[in-house]
Protein backbone atom coordinates (compact mmCIF):
# COMPACT_ATOMS: atom_id res chain seq x y z
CA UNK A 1 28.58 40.32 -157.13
CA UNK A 2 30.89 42.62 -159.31
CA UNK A 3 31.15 46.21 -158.93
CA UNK A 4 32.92 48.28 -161.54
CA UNK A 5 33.51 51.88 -161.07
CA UNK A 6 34.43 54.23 -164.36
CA UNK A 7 35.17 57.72 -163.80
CA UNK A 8 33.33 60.29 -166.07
CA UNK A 9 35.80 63.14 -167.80
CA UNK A 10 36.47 67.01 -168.50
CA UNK A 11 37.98 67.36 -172.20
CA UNK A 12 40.18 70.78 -172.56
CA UNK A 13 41.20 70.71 -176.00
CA UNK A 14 40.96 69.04 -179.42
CA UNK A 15 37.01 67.89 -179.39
CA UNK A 16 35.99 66.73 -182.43
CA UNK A 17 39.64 65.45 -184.10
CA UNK A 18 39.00 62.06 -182.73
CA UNK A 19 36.76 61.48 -184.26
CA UNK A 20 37.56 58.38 -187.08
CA UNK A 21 36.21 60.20 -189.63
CA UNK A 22 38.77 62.80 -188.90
CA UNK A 23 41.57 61.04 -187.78
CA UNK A 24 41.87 58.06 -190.55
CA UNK A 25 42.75 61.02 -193.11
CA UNK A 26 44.51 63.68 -190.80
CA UNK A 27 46.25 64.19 -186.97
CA UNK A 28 43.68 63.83 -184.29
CA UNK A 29 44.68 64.88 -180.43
CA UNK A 30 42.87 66.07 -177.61
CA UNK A 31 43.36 66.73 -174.02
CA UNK A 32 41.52 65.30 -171.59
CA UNK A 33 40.82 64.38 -167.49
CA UNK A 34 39.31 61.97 -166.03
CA UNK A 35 36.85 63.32 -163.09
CA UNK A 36 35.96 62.03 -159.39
CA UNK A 37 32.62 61.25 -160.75
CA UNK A 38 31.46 58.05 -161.33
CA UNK A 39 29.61 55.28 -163.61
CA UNK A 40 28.94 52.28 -161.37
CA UNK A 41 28.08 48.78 -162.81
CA UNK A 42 26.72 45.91 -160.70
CA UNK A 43 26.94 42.43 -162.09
CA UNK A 44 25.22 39.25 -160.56
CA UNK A 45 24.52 35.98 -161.32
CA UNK A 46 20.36 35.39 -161.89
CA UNK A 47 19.01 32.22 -160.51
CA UNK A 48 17.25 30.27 -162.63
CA UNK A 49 14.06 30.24 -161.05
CA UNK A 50 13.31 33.39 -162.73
CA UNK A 51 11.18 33.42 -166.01
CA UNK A 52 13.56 35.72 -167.92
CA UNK A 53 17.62 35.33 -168.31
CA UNK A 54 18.75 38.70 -167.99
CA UNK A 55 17.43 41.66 -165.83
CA UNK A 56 18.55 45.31 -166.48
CA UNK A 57 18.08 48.41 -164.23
CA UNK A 58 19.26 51.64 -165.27
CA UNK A 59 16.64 54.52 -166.13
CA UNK A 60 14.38 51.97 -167.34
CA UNK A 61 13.95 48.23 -166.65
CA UNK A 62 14.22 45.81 -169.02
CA UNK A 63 13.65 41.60 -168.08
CA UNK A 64 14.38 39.45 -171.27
CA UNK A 65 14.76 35.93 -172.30
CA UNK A 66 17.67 36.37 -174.83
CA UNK A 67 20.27 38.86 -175.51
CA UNK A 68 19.02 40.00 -178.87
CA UNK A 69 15.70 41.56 -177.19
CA UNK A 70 17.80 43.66 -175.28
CA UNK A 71 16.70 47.19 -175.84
CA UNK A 72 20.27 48.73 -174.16
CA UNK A 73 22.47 49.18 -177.31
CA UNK A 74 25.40 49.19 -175.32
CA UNK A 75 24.45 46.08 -173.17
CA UNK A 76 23.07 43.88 -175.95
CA UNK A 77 26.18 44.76 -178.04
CA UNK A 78 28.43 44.09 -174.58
CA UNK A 79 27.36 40.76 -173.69
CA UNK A 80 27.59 39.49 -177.94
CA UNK A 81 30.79 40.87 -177.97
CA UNK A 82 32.08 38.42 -174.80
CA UNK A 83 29.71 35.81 -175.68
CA UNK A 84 28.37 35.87 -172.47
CA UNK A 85 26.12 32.30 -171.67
CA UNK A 86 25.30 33.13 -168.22
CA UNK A 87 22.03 34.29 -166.50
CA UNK A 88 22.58 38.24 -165.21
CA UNK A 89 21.35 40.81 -163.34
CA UNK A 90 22.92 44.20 -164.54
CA UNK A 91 22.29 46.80 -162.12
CA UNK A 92 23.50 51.00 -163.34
CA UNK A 93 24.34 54.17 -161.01
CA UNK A 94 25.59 57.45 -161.82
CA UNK A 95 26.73 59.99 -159.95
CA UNK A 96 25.56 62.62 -162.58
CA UNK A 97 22.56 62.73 -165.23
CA UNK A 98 23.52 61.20 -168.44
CA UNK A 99 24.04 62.41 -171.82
CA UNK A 100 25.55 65.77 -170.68
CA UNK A 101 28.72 65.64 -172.55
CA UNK A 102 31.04 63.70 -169.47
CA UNK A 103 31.30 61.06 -171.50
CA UNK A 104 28.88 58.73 -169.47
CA UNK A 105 27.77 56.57 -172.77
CA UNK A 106 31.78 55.45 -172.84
CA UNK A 107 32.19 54.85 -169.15
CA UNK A 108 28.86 53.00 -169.36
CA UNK A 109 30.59 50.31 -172.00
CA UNK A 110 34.22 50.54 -170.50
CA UNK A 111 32.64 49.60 -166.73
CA UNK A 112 30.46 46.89 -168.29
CA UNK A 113 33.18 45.23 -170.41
CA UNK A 114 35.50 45.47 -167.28
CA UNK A 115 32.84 44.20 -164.88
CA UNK A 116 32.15 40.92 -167.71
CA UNK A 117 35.79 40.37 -168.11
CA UNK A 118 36.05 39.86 -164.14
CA UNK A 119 33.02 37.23 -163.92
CA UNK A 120 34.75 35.25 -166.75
CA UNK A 121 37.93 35.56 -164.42
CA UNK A 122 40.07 37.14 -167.02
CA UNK A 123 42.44 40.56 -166.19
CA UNK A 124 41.92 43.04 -168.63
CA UNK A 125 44.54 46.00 -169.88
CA UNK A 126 43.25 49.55 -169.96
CA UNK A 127 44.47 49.39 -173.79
CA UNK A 128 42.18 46.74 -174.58
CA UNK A 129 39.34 48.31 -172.58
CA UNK A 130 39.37 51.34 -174.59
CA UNK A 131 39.89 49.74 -177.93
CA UNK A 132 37.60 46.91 -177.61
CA UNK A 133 34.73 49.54 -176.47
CA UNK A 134 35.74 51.86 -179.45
CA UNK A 135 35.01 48.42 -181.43
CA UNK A 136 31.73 48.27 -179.70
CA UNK A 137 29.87 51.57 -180.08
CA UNK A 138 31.41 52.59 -183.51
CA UNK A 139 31.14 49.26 -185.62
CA UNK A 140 28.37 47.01 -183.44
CA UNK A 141 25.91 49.80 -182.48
CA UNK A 142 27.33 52.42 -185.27
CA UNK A 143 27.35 55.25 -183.40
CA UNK A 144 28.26 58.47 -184.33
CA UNK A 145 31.26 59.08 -181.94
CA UNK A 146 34.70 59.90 -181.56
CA UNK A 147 37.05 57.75 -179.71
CA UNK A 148 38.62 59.82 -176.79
CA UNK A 149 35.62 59.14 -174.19
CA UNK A 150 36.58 55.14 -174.65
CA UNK A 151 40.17 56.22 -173.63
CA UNK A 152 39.63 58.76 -170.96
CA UNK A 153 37.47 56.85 -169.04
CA UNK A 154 39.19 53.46 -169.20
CA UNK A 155 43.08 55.07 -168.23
CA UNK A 156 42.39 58.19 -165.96
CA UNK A 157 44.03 61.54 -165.16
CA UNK A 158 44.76 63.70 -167.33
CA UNK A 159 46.31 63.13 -171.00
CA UNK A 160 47.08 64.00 -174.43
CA UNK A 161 45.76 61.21 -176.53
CA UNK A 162 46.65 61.51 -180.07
CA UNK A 163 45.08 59.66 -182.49
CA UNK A 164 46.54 58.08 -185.66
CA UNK A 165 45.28 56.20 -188.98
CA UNK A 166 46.54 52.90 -186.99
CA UNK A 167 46.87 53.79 -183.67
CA UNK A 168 46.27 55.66 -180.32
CA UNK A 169 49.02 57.07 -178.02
CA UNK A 170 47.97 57.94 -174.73
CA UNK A 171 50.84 60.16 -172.84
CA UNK A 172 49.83 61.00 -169.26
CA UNK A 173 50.42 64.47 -167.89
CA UNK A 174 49.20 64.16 -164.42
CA UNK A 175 50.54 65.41 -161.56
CA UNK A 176 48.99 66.41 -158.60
CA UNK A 177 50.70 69.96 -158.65
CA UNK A 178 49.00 70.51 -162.14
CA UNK A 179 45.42 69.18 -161.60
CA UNK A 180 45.20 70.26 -158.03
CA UNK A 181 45.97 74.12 -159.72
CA UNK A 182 43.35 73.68 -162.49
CA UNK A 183 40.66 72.38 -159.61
CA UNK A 184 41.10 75.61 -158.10
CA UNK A 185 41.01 77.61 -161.19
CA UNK A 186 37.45 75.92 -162.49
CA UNK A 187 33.96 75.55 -161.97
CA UNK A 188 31.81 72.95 -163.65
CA UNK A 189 28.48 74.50 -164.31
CA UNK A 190 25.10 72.17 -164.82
CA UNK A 191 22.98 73.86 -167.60
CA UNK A 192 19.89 71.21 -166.70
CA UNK A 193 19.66 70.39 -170.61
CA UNK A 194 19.78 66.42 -171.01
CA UNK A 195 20.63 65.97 -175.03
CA UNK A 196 21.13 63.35 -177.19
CA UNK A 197 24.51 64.14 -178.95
CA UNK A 198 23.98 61.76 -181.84
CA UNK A 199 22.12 64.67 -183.97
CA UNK A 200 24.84 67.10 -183.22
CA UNK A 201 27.60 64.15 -184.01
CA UNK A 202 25.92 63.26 -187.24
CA UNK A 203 25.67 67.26 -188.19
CA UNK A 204 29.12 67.83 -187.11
CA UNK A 205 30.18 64.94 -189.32
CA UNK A 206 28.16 65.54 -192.38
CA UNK A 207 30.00 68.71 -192.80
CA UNK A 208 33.40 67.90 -191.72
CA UNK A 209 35.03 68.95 -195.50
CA UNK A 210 32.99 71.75 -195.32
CA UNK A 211 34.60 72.92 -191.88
CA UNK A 212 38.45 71.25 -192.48
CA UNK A 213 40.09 74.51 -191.82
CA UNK A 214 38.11 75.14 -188.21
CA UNK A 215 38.79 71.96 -187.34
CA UNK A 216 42.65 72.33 -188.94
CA UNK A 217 42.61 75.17 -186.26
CA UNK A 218 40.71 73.17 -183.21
CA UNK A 219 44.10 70.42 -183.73
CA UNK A 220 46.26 73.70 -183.34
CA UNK A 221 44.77 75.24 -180.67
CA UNK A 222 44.98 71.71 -178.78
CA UNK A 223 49.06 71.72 -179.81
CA UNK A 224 49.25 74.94 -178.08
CA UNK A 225 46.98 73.59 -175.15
CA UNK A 226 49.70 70.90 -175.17
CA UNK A 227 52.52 73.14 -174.92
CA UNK A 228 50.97 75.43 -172.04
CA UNK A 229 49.92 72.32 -170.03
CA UNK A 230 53.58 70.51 -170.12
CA UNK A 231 54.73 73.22 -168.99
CA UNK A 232 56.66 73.13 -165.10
CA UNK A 233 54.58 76.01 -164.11
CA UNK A 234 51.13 76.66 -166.43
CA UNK A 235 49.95 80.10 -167.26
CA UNK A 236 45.81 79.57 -165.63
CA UNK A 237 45.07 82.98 -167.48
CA UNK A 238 46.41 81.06 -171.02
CA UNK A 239 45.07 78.24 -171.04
CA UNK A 240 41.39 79.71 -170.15
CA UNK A 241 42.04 82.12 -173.24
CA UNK A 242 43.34 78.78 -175.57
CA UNK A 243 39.69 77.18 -174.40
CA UNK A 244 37.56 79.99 -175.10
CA UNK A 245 39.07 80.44 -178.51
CA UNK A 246 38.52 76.62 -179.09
CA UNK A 247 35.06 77.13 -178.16
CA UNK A 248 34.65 79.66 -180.93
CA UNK A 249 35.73 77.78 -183.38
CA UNK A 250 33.78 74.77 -181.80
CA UNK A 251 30.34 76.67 -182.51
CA UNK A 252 31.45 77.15 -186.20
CA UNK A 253 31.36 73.22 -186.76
CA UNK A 254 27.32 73.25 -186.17
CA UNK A 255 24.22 75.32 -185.29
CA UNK A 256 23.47 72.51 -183.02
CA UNK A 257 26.59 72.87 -180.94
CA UNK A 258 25.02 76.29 -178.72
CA UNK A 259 21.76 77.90 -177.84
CA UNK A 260 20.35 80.33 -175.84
CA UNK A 261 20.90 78.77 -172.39
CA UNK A 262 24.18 77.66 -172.89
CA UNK A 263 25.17 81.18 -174.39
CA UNK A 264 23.96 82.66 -170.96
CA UNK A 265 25.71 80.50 -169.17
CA UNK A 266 28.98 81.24 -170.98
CA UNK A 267 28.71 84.89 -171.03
CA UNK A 268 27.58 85.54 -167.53
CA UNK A 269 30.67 83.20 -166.23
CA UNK A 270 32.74 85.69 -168.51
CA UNK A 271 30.82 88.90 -166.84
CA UNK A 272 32.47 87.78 -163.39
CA UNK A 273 35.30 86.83 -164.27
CA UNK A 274 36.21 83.49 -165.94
CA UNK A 275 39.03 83.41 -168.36
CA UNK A 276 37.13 80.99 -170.97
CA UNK A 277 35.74 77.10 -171.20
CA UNK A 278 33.75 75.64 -173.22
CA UNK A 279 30.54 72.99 -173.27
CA UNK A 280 31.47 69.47 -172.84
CA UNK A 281 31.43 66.86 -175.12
CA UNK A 282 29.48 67.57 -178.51
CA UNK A 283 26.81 70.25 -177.19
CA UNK A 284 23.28 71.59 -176.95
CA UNK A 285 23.00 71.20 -173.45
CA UNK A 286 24.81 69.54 -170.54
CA UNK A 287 27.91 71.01 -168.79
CA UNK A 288 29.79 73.93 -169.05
CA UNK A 289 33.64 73.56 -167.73
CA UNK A 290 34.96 77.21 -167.18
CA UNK A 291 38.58 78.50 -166.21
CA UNK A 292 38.68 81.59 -163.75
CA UNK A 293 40.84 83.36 -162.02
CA UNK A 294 40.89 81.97 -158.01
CA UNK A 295 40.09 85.20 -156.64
CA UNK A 296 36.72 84.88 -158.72
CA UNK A 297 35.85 81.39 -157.97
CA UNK A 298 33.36 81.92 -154.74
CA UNK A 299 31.69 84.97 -156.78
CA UNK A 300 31.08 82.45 -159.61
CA UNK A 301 29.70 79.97 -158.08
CA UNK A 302 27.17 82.48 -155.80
CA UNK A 303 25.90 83.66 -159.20
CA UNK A 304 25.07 79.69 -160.38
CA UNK A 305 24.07 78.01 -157.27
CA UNK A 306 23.15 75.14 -157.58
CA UNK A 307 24.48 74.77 -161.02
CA UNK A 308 27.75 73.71 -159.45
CA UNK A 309 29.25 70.69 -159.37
CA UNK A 310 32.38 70.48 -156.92
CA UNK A 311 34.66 67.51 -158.37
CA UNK A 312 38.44 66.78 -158.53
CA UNK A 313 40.62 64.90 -160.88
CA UNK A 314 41.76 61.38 -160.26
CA UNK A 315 43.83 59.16 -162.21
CA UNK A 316 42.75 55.44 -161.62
CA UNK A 317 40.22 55.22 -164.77
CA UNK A 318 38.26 52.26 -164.86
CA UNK A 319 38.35 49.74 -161.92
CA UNK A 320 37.04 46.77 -159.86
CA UNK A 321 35.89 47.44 -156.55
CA UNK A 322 33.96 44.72 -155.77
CA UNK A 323 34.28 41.28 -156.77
CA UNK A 324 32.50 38.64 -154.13
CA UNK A 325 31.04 35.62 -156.34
């Protein structure tokens, strides 16, 4: 049995530059951090007594004879890409709901490529993880996403990724000083809306030349994001102020991006106090990261109850944690 364990992640800055479409003709960066939440795979061996080959639990359950009648996009696409010959059970946790905007769809692929690479015995660098699931969801399943969920859930902690017509850097800026001051400064709020992002993706994409210049300005907000968070002591109050102005040029990219209930959300954390934030990942519904002042943080999270999510950063990304064959 293989266990693979891929941490979900926050993204401060620069949504929406990584993606290719973006990034192939102009500078893409964001800033990102990997979460103590988590995307478990388990992989097993099937025995062959069993009428079908593979056998996949996640919200639904799929048993199939061949890899091509896998309904999974991510899964089929997974086990073509490593030519896998060998009878499996796939088995999928989560420590929170998906398509929210954490970036589960990428930690999904990451943890399964991982967990595959260990039951053909093979080490795999976080590098390749990221690229080779970038490969997978934008050219095998043709997805419309960016490419910083692939990398922020495959290297952990907390980093500007920049990405390039023919390349990705990755440079990490954790330290525990930093992340431990933003965990106290935040509050992750659950706005109960389960999305699918690829409408929003697809919207935001069709009308990138329209919306060059906001998204000219969401790559210079993220430079000044940069600047605040390399920083030896960071300003809380300025970078909550960077990611509310991010987040208002974030709505300008699509209609889709807001509604009513995230709206509410964002203005009643501003009525008691937070600083700014902004929705994760492309919108319409899932979570709402806010920055706040630490005398405001209890007060916050009376008003949302069970909205909250507690978390902390960590900085492992994507890893084996069980490997008994």
């Amino acid at each position: 049995m293989i266990i693979s364990k891929t941490p979900f992640r926050i993204s401060f800055f620069g949504g929406s530059t990584d993606y290719p479409q973006w990034y192939l003709k102009n500078k893409g960066m964001v800033i990102s951090a990997s979460i103590n939440k988590y995307s478990y795979i388990v992989l097993k061996e099937l025995a062959p007594i069993f009428k079908y080959k593979y056998r996949l639990r996640y919200f639904h359950r799929e048993e199939t004879k061949n890899i091509e009648s896998i309904k999974h996009n991510s899964v089929r696409e997974c086990l073509k890409f490593m030519k896998v010959k060998k009878r499996l059970d796939i088995v999928h946790f989560s420590d929170l709901p998906a398509a929210t905007g954490i970036g589960s769809s990428s930690a999904f692929t990451v943890g399964l490529l991982n967990a595959l690479y260990k039951l053909k015995g093979k080490s795999v660098s976080k590098k390749r993880l990221y690229k080779e699931a970038i490969y997978i969801e934008q050219k095998m399943i043709k997805e419309n996403v960016g490419s910083q969920d692939q990398v922020a859930t495959s290297v952990g902690g907390l980093n500007i990724i920049n990405f390039r017509k023919k390349k990705i850097i990755v440079k990490k800026l954790f330290n525990y000083k930093l992340t431990n001051q933003i965990n106290r400064n935040s509050v992750l709020i659950y706005s109960g809306i389960q999305r699918s992002s690829n409408n929003i993706t697809s919207d935001i994409i069709k009308n990138m030349h329209k919306n060059k210049n906001y998204i000219e300005k969401i790559y210079k907000n993220c430079e000044r994001g940069k600047k605040e968070m390399s920083k030896k002591k960071i300003k809380i109050n300025i970078i909550g102020k960077l990611m509310h102005e991010q987040w208002n040029l974030k709505k300008k990219l699509s209609r889709k991006i807001s509604n009513n209930t995230i709206n509410k959300i964002y203005n009643k954390a501003i009525k008691y106090g937070a600083y700014g934030g902004k929705i994760l990942g492309a919108g319409g519904g899932g979570f709402v990261f806010m920055v706040c002042p630490k005398s405001k943080i209890t007060s916050i999270k009376k008003k949302f109850k069970d909205q909250i999510i507690d978390f902390k950063f960590e900085n492992k990304g994507s890893i084996i944690i069980n490997s008994l064959f």
